[in-house]
N, C-alpha and C. Protein backbone atom coordinates (compact mmCIF):
# COMPACT_ATOMS: atom_id res chain seq x y z
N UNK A 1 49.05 -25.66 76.73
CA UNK A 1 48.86 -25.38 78.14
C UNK A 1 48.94 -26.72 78.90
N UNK A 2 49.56 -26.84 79.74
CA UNK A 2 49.49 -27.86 80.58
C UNK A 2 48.31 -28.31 81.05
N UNK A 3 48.42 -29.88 81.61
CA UNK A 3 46.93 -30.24 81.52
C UNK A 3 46.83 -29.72 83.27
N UNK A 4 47.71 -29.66 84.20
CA UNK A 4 46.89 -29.27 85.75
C UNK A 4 46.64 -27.98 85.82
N UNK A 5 47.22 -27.03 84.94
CA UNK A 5 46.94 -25.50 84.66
C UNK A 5 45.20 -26.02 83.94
N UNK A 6 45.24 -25.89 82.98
CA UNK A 6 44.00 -26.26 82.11
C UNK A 6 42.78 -26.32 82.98
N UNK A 7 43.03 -27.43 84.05
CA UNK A 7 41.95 -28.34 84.65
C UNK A 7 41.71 -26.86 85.71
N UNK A 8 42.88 -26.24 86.25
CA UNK A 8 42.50 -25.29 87.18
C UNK A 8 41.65 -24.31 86.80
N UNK A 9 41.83 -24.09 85.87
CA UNK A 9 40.94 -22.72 85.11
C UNK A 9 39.70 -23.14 84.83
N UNK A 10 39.96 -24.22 84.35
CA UNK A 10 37.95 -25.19 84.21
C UNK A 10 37.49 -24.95 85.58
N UNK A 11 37.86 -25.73 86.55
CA UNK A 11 37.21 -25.44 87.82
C UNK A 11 36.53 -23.75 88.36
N UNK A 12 37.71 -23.00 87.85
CA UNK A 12 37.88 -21.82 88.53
C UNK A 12 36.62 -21.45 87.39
N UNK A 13 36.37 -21.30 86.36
CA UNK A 13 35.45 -21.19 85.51
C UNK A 13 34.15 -21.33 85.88
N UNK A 14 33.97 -22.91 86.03
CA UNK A 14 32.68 -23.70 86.55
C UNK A 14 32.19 -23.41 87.78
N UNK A 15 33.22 -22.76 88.59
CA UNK A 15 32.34 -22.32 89.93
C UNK A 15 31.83 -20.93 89.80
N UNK A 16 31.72 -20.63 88.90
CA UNK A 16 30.87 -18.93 88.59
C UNK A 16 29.61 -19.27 87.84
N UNK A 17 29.52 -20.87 87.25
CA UNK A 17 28.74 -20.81 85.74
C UNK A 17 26.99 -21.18 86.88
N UNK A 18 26.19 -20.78 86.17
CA UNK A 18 24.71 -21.22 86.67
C UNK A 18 24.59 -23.02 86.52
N UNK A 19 23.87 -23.35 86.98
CA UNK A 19 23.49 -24.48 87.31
C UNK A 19 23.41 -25.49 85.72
N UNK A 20 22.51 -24.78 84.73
CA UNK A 20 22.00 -25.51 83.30
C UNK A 20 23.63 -25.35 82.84
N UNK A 21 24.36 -24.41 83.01
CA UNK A 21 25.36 -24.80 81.92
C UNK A 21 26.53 -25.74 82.40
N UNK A 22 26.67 -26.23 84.33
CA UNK A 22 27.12 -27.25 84.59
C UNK A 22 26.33 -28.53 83.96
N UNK A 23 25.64 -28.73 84.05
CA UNK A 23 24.57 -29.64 83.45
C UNK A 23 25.20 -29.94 82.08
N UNK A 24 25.10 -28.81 80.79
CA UNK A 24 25.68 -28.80 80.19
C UNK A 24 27.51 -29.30 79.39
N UNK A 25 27.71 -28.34 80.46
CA UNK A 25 29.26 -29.14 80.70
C UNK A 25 29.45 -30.57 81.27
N UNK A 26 28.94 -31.11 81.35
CA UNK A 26 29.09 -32.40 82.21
C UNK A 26 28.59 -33.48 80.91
N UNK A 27 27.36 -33.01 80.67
CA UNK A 27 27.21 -33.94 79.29
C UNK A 27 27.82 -33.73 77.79
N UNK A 28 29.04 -32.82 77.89
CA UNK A 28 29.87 -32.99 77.14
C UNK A 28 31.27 -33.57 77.32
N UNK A 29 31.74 -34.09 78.64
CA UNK A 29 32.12 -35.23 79.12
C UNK A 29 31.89 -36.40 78.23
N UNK A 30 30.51 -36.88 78.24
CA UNK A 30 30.63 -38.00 77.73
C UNK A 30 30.72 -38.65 76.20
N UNK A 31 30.36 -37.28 75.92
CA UNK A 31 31.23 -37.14 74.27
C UNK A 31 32.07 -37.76 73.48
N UNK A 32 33.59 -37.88 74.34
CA UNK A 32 33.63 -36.41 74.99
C UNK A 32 34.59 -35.68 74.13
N UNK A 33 34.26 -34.93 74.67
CA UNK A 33 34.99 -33.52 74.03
C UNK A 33 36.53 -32.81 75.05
N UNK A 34 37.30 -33.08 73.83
CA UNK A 34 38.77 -32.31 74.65
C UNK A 34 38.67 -31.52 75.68
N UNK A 35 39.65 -31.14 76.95
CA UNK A 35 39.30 -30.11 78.10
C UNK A 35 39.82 -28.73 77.41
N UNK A 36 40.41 -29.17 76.38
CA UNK A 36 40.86 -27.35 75.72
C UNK A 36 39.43 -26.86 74.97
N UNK A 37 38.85 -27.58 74.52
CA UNK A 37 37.46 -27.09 73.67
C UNK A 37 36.53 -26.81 74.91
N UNK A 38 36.46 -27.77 76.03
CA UNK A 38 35.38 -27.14 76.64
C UNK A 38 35.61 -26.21 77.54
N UNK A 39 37.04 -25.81 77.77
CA UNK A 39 37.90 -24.66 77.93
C UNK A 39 37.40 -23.56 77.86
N UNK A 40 37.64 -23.64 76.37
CA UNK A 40 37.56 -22.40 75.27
C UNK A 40 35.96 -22.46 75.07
N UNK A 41 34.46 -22.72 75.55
CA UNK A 41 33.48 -23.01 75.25
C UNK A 41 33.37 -22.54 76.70
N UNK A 42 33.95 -22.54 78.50
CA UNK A 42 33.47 -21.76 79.27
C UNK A 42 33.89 -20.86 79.34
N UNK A 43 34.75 -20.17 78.41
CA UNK A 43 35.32 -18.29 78.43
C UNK A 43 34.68 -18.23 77.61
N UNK A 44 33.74 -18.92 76.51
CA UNK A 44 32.56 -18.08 76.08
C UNK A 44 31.35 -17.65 76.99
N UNK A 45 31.03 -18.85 77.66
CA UNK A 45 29.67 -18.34 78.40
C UNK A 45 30.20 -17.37 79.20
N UNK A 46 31.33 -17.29 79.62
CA UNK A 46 32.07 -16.60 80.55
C UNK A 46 31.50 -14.92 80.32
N UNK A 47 32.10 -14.71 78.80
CA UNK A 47 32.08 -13.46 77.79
C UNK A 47 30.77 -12.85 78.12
N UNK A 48 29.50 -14.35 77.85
CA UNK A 48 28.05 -13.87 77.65
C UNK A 48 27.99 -13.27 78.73
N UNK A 49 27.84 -13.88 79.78
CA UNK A 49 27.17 -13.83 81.01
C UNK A 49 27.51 -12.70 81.78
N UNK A 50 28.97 -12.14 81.39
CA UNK A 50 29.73 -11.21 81.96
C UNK A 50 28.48 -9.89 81.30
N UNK A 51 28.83 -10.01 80.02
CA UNK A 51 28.00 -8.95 79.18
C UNK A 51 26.32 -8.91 79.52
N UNK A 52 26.21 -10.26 79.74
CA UNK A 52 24.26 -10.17 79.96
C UNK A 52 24.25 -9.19 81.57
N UNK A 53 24.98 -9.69 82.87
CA UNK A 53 25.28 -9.17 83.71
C UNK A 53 25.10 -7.24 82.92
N UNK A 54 26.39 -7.16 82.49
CA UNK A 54 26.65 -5.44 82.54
C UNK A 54 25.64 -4.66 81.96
N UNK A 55 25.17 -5.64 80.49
CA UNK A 55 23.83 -4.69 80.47
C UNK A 55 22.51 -4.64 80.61
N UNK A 56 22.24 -4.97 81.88
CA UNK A 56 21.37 -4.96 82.59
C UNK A 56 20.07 -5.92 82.33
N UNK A 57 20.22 -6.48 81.85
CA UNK A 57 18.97 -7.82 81.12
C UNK A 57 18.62 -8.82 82.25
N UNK A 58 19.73 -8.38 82.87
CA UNK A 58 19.06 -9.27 84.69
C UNK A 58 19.85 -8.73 85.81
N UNK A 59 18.94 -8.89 86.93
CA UNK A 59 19.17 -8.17 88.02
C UNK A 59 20.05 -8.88 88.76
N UNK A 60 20.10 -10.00 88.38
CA UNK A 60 21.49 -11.00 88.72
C UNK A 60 22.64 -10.09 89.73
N UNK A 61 23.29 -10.44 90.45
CA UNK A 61 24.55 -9.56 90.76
C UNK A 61 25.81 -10.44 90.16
N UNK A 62 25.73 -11.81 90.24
CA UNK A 62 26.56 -12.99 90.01
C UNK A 62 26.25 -13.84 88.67
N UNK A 63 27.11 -14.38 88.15
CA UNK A 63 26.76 -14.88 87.07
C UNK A 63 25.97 -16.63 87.51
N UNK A 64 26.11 -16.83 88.72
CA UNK A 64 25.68 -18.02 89.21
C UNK A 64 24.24 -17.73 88.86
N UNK A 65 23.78 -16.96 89.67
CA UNK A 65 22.34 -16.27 89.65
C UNK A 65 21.73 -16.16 88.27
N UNK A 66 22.23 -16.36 87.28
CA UNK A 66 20.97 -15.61 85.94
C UNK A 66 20.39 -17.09 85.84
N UNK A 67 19.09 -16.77 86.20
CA UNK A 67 18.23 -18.21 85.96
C UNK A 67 18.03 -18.20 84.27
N UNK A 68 17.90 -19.58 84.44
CA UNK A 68 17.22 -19.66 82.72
C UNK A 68 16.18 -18.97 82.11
N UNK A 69 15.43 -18.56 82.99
CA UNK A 69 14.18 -17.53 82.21
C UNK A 69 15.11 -16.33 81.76
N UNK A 70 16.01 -15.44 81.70
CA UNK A 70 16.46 -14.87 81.46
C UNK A 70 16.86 -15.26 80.01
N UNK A 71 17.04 -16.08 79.54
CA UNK A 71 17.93 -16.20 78.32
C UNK A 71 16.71 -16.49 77.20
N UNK A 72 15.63 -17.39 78.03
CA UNK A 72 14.61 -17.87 77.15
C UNK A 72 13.86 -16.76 76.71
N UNK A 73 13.80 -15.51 77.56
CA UNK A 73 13.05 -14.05 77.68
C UNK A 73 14.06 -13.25 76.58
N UNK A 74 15.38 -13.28 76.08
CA UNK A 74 16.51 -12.14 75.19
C UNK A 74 15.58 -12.56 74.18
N UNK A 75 15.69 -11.15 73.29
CA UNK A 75 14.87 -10.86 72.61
C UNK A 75 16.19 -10.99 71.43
N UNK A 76 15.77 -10.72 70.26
CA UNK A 76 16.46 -10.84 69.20
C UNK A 76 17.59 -9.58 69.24
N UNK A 77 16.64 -8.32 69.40
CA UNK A 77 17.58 -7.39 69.50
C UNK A 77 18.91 -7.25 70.36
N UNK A 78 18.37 -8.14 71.78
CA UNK A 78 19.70 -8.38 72.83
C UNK A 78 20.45 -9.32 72.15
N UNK A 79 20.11 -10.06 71.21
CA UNK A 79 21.30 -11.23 70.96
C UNK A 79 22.15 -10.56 69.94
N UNK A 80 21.48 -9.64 68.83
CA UNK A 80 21.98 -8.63 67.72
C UNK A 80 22.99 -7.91 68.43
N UNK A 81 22.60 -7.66 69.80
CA UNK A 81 23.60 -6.31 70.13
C UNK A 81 25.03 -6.99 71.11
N UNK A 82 24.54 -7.84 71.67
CA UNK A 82 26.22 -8.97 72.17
C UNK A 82 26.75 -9.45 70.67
N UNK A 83 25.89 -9.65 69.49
CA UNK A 83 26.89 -10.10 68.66
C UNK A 83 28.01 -8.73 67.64
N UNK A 84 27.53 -7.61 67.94
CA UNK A 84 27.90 -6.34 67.52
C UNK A 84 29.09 -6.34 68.22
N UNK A 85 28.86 -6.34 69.63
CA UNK A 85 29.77 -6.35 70.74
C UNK A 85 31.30 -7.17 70.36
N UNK A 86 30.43 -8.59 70.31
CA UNK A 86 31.99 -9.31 69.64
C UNK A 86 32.45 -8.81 68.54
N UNK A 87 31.88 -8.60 67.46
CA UNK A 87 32.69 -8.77 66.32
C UNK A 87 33.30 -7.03 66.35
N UNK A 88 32.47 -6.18 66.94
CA UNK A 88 33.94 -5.13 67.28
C UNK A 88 34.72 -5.30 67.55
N UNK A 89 34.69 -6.16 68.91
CA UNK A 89 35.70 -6.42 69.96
C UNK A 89 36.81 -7.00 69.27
N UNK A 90 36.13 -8.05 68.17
CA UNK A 90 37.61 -8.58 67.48
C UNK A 90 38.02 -7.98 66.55
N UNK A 91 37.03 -6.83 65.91
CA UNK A 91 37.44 -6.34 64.63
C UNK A 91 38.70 -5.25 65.70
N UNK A 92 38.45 -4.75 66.90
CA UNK A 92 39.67 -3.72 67.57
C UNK A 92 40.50 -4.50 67.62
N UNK A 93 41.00 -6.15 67.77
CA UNK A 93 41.76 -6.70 67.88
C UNK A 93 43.16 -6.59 66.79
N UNK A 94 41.64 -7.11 65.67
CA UNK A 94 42.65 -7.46 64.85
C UNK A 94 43.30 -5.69 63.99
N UNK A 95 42.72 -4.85 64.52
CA UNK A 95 43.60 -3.48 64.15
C UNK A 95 44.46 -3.62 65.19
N UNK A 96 44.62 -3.64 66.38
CA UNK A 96 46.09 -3.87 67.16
C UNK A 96 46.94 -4.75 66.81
N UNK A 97 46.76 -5.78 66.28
CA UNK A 97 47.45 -6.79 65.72
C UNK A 97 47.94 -6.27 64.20
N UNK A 98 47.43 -5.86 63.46
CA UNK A 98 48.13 -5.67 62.22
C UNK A 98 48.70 -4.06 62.97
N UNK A 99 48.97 -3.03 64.13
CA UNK A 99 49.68 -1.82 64.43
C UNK A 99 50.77 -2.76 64.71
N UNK A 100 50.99 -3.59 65.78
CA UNK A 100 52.09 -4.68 66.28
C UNK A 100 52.85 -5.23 64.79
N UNK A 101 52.34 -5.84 63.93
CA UNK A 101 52.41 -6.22 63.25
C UNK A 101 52.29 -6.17 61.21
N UNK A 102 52.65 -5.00 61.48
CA UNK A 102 52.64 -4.63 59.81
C UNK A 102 52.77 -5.59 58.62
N UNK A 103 52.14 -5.23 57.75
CA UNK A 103 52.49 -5.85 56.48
C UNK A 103 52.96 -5.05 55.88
N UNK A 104 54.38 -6.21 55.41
CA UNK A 104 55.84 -5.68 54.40
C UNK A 104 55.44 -5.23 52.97
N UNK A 105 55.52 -4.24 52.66
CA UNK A 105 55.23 -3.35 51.43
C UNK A 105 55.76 -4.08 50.35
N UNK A 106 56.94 -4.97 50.84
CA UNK A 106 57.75 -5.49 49.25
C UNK A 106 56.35 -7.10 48.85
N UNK A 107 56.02 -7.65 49.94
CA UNK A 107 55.46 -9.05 50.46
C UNK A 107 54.07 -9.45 50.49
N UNK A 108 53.46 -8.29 51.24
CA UNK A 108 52.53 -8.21 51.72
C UNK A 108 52.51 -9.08 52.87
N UNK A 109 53.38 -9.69 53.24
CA UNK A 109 53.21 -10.73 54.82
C UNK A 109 53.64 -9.83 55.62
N UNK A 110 53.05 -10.23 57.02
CA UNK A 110 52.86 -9.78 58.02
C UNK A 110 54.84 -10.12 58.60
N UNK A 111 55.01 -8.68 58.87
CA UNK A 111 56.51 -9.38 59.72
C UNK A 111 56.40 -9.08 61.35
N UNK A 112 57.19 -10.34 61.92
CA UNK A 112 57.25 -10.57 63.45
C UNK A 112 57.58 -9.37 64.24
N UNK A 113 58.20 -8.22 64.09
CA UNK A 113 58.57 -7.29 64.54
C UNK A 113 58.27 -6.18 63.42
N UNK A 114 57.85 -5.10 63.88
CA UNK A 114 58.06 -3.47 63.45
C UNK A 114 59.63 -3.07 63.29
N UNK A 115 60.02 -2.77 62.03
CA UNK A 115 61.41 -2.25 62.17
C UNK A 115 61.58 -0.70 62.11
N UNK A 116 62.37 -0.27 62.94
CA UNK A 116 62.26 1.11 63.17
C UNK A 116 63.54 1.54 62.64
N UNK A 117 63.33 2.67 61.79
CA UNK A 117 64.76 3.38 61.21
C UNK A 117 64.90 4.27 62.17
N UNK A 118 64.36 4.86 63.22
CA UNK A 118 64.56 5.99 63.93
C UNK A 118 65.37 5.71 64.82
N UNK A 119 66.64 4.76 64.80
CA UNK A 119 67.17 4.62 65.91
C UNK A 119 68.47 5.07 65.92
């Protein structure tokens, strides 16, 4: 990805995130740590916060808004059930990805295209 694309999406990112995890982000600056890792590290909080938002664990309307007592207050069971969340989410993935993408009966590797005899 290009680096002024990159930097745009950080921004566009960081102006939704609450206050502690700018904080956060900033002292991984001095690290520092690549802008693709801390990238890929605010479409996680992104993920959380979206999900803490939808199910109802704070009255938040914005993801700016979830104060830190909120997170220090998730109980084990809320963290059990966002992590259910992901690993469905990727386990549906990776079944669309191997429908896209079959494995060759002669090989067992995955080939780039589906070949269709029905044509």
């Amino acid at each position: 990805m290009r680096r002024e694309l990159l930097l745009e999406r950080i921004d566009k990112l960081k102006a939704t995130m609450p206050w502690y995890i700018l904080e956060y982000y900033q002292s991984k600056l001095a690290v520092p740590y690549s802008f693709t890792t801390l990238y890929e590290y605010l479409k996680e909080y992104d993920r959380f916060f979206n999900w803490v938002l939808e199910s109802g664990i704070t009255d938040a309307s914005h993801i700016a808004e979830i104060p830190l007592s909120v997170l220090e207050n998730m109980t084990k069971k809320d963290m059990e059930a966002f992590i259910l969340i992901c690993v469905n989410v990727r386990f549906s993935m990776l079944i669309q990805l191997k429908t896209v993408f079959p494995r060759q009966p002669s090989t067992g590797l995955f080939q780039l295209c589906p070949v269709s005899t029905n044509i």
